[in-house]
Protein backbone atom coordinates (compact mmCIF):
# COMPACT_ATOMS: atom_id res chain seq x y z
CA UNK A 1 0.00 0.00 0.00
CA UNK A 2 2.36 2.31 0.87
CA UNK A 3 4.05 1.70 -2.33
CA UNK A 4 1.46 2.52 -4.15
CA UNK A 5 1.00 5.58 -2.56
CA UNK A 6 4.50 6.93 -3.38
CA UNK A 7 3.92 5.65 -7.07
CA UNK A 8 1.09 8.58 -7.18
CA UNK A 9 3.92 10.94 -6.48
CA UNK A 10 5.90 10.34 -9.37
CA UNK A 11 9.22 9.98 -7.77
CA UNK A 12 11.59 9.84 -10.85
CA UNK A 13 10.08 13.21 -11.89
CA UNK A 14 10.14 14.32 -8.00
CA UNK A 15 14.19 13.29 -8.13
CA UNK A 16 15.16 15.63 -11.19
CA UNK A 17 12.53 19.05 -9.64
CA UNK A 18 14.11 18.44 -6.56
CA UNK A 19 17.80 18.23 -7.81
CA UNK A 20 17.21 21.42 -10.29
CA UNK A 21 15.85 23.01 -7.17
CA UNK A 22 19.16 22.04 -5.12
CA UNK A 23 21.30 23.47 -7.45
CA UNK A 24 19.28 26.54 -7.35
CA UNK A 25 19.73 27.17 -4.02
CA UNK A 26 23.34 26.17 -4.08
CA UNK A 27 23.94 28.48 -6.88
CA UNK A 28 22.56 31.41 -4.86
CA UNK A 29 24.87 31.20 -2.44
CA UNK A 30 28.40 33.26 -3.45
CA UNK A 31 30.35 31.09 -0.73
CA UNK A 32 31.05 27.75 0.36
CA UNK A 33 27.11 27.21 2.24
CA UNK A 34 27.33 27.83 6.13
CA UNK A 35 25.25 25.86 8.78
CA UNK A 36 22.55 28.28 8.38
CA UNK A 37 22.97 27.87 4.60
CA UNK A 38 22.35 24.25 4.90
CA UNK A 39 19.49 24.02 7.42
CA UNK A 40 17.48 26.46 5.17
CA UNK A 41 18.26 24.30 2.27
CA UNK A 42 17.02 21.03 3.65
CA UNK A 43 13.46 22.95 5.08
CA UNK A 44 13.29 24.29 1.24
CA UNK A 45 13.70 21.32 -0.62
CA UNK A 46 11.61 19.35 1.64
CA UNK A 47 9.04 21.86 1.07
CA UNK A 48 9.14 21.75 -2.56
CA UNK A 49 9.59 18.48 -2.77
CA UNK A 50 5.91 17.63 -1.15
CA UNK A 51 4.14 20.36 -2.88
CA UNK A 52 5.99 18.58 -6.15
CA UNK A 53 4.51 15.39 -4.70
CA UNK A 54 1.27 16.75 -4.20
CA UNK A 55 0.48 17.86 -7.95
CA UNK A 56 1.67 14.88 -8.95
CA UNK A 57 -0.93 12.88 -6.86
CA UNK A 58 -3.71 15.74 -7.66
CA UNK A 59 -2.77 15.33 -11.72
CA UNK A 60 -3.10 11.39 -11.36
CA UNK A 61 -6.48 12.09 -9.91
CA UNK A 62 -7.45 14.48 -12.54
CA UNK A 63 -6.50 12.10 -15.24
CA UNK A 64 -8.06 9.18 -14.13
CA UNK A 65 -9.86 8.36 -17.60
CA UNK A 66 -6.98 9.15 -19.94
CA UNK A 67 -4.38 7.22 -17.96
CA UNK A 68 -6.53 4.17 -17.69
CA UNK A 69 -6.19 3.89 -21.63
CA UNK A 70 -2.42 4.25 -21.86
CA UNK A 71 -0.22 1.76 -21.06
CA UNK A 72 2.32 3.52 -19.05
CA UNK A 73 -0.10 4.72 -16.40
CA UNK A 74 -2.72 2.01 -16.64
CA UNK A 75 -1.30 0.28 -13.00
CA UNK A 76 -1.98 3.86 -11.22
CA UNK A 77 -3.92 3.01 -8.01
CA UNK A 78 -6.59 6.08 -9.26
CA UNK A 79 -6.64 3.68 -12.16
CA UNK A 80 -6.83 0.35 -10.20
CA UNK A 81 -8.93 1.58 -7.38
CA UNK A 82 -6.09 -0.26 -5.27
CA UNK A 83 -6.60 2.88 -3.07
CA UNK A 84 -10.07 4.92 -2.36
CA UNK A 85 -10.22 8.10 -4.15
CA UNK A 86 -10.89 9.65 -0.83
CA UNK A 87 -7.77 8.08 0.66
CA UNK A 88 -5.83 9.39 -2.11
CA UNK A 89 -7.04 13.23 -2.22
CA UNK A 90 -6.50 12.94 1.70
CA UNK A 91 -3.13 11.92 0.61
CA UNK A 92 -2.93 15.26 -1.35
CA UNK A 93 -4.17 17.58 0.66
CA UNK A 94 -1.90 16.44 3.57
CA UNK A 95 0.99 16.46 1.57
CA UNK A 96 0.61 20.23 0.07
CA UNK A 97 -0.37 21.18 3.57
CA UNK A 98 2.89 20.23 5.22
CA UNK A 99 4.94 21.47 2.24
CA UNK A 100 3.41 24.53 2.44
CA UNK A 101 3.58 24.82 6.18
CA UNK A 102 7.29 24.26 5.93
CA UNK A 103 8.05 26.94 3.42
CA UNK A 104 5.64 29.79 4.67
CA UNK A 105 7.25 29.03 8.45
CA UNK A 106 10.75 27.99 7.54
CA UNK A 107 11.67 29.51 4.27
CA UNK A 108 10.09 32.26 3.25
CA UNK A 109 6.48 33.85 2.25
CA UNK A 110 8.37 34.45 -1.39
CA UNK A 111 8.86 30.68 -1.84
CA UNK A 112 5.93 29.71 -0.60
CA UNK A 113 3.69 31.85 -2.99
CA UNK A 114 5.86 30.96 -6.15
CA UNK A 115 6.16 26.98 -5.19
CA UNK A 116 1.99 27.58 -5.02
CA UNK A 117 1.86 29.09 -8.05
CA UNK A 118 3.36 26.18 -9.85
CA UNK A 119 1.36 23.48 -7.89
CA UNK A 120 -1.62 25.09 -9.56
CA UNK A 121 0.21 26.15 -12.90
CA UNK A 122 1.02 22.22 -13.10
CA UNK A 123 -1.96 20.61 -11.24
CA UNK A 124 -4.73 23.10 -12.62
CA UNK A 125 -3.52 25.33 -15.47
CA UNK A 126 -1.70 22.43 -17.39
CA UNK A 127 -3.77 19.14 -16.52
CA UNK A 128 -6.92 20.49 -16.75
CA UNK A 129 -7.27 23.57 -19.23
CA UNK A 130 -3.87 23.08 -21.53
CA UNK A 131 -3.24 19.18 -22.02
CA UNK A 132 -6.58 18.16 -22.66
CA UNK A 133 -7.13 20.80 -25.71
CA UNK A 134 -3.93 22.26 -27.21
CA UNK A 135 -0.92 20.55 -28.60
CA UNK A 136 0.98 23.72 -27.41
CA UNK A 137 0.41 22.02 -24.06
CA UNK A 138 3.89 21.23 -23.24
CA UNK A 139 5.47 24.60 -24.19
CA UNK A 140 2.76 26.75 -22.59
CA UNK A 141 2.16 24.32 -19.46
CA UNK A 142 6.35 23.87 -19.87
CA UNK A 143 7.16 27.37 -17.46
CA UNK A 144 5.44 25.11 -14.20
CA UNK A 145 7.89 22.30 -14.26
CA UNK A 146 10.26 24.90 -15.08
CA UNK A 147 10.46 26.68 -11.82
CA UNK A 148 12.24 24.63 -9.53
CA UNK A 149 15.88 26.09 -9.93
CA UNK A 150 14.11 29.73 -9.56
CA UNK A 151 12.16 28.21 -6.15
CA UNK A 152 15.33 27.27 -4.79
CA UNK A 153 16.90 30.09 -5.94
CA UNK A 154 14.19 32.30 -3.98
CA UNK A 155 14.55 29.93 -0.81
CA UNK A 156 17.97 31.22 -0.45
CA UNK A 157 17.28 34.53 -1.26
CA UNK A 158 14.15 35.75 -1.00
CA UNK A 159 14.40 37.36 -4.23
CA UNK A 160 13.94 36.49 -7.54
CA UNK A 161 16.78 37.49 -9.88
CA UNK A 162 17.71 37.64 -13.92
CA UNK A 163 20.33 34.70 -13.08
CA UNK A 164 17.15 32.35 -11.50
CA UNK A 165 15.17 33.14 -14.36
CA UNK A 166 18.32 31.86 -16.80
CA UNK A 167 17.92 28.85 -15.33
CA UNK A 168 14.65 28.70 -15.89
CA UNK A 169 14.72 29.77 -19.65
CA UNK A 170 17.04 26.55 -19.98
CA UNK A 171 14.82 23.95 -18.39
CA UNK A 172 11.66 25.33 -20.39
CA UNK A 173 13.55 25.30 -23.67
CA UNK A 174 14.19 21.63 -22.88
CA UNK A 175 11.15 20.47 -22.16
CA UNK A 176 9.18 20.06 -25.16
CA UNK A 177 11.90 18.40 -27.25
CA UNK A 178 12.14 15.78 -24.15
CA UNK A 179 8.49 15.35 -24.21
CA UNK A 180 8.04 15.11 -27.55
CA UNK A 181 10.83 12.66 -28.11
CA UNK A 182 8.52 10.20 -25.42
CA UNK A 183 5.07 11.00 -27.43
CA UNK A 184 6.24 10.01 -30.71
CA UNK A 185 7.53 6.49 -29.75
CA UNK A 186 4.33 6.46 -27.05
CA UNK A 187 2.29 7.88 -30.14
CA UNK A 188 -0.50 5.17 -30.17
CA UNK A 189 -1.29 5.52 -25.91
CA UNK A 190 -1.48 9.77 -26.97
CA UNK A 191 -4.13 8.85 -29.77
CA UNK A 192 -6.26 6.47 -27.74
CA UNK A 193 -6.12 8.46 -24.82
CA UNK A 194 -7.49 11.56 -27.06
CA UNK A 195 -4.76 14.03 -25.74
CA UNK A 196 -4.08 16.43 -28.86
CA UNK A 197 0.04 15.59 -28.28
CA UNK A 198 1.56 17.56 -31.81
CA UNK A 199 2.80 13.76 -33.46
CA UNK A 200 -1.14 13.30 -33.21
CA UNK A 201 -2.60 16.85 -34.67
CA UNK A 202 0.25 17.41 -36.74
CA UNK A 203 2.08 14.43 -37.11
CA UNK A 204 5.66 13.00 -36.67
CA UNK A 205 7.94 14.56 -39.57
CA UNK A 206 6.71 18.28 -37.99
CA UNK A 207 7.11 17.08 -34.56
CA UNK A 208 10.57 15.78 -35.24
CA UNK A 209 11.58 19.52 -36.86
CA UNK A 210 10.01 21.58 -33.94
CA UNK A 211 12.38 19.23 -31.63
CA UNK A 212 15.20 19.69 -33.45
CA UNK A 213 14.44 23.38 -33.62
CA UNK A 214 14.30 23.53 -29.88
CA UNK A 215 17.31 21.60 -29.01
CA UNK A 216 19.41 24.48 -31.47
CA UNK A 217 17.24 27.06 -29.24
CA UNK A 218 18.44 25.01 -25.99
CA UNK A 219 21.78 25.30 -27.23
CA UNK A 220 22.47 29.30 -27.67
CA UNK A 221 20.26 29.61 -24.20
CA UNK A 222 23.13 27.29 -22.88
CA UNK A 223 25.64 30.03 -23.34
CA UNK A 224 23.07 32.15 -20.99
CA UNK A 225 24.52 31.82 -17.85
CA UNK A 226 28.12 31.91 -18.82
CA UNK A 227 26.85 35.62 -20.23
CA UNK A 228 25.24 36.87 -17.28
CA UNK A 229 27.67 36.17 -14.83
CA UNK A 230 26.43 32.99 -13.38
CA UNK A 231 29.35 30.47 -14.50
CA UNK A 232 32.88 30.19 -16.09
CA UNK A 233 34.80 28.52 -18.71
CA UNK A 234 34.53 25.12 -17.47
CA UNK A 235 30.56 25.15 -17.58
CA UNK A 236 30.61 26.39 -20.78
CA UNK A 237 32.55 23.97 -22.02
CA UNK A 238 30.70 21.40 -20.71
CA UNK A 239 27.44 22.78 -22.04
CA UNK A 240 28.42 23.39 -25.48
CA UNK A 241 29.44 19.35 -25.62
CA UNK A 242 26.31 18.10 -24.27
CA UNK A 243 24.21 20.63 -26.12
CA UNK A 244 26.08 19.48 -29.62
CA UNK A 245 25.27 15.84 -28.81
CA UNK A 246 21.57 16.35 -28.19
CA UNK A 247 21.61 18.69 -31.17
CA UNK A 248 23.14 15.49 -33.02
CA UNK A 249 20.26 13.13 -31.41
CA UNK A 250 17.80 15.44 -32.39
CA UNK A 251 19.18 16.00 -35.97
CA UNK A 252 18.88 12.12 -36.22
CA UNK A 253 15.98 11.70 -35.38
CA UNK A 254 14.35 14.73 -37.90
CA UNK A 255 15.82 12.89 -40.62
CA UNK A 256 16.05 8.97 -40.13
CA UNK A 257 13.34 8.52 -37.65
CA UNK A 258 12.69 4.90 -35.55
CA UNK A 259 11.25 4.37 -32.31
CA UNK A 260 14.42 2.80 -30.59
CA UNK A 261 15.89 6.73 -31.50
CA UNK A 262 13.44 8.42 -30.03
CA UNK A 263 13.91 6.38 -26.32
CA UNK A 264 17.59 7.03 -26.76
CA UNK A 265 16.57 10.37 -27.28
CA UNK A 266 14.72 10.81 -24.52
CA UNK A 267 16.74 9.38 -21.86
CA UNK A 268 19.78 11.14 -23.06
CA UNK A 269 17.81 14.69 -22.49
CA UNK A 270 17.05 13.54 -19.08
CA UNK A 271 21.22 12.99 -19.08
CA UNK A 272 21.65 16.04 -20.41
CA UNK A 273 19.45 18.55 -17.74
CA UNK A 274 21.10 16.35 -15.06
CA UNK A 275 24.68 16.93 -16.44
CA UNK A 276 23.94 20.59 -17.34
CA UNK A 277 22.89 21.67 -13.90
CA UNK A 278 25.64 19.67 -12.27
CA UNK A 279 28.15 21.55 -14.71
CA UNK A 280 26.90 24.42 -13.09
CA UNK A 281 27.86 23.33 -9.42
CA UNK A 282 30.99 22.07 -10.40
CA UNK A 283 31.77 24.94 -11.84
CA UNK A 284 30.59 27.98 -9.54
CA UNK A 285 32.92 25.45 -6.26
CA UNK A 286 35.47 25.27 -8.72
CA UNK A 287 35.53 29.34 -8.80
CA UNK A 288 34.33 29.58 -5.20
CA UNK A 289 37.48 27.52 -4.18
């Protein structure tokens, strides 16, 4: 039972907001992090992390009839009734009221009303007024999952500033061409479910350009927070490599298209936030030091 309850939460999705969010707050801070520095970090993340949690559990419940019909979220418990509907919106509620708790008494009133904003951004906005009736929905409903490095930013801080929002350019630049790289080889679960994903409006060969067109988009934003002051040489090298590659992946897969490319595809943009970010860190110590 209990497993199934974290299942709702979407943990792998939890792991990367949460990490994007770390480096956030790490990258806010000009000095090796203090005590305080560290304390405030933990209260943040695990803040964030159970309002994350908690639109997560809220968009399972919302989709309830569209994820019974696809085969990657068919063993949901909203799906299987493993666990009571009530049960689970308890589950919800209790989880955004402790995150929130957290951040309004042990962060800040900043991070609390932003993290907010994109539980309902995500939860409401996207899952409920964008997915079900645009194939936009990703790039429009893209700027909620985008927010975490500018929430952890803010945690630190209490202010948002041109370097958080850098950070958040890069992450909503990636998303689509990630997301789109999973609908096209999950194509068939998108056109039974009825979601208007773009490989079902407009079909693949377009899809495959506008990803390809976003991953050259992802790479000049890339350069962003070498230019604004944010990170040094060594980032920037390491972002120009693993922007080329997924430029390369995404060039392959516009013109020679098969479905085993588009999972490599897709877990190698997953590799490639992860790696990007922890360039980042690495780099700002390496200066710090």
């Amino acid at each position: 039972m209990v497993y199934e309850y974290w299942r709702l939460t979407k943990p792998r999705v939890n792991y990367l907001i949460l990490f994007c969010s770390m480096i956030g707050m790490l990258l806010a801070i000009p000095s090796i992090p203090k005590v305080e520095h560290l304390q405030l970090a933990m209260w943040a993340s695990l803040g964030i992390w159970l309002i994350a949690s908690s639109a997560a559990v809220y968009n399972c419940i919302l989709e309830e009839k569209t994820d019974k019909v696809m085969k990657r979220t068919a063993q949901r418990a909203t799906v299987t009734h493993s666990l009571s509907t009530r049960a689970i919106v308890v589950f919800a509620v209790l989880l955004y009221s402790l995150g929130s708790a957290i951040l309004f008494f042990k962060v800040n009133t900043l991070t609390f009303f932003l993290t907010t904003l994109t539980f309902f951004g995500y939860s409401v906005v996207y899952t409920l007024l964008l997915k079900p009736v645009t194939p936009q929905n990703i790039v429009i409903g893209g700027l909620s999952g985008a927010m975490p490095p500018a929430l952890g930013w803010v945690s630190m801080t209490d202010a948002v500033t041109a370097q958080a929002w850098v950070l958040v350019l890069i992450i909503f630049l990636w998303t689509p061409p990630h997301f789109w790289a999973l609908s096209l080889y999950r194509v068939e679960d998108y056109k039974n479910s009825g979601l208007p994903m773009l490989p079902v409006t407009h079909g693949a060969p377009l899809t495959r350009l506008h990803i390809f067109l976003y991953s050259i988009s992802l790479f000049f934003a890339a350069w962003l927070p070498y230019i604004v002051g944010l990170s040094g040489g060594l980032y920037l090298f390491f972002a120009m490599v693993l922007s080329a590659l997924f430029c390369r992946y995404t060039w392959q897969l516009w013109r020679e298209y098969s479905d085993a490319l588009a999972r490599k595809t897709f877990k190698f943009s997953i590799t490639y936030l992860s790696a990007i970010f922890a360039s980042l860190l690495i780099d700002h110590y390496w200066r710090v030091v």
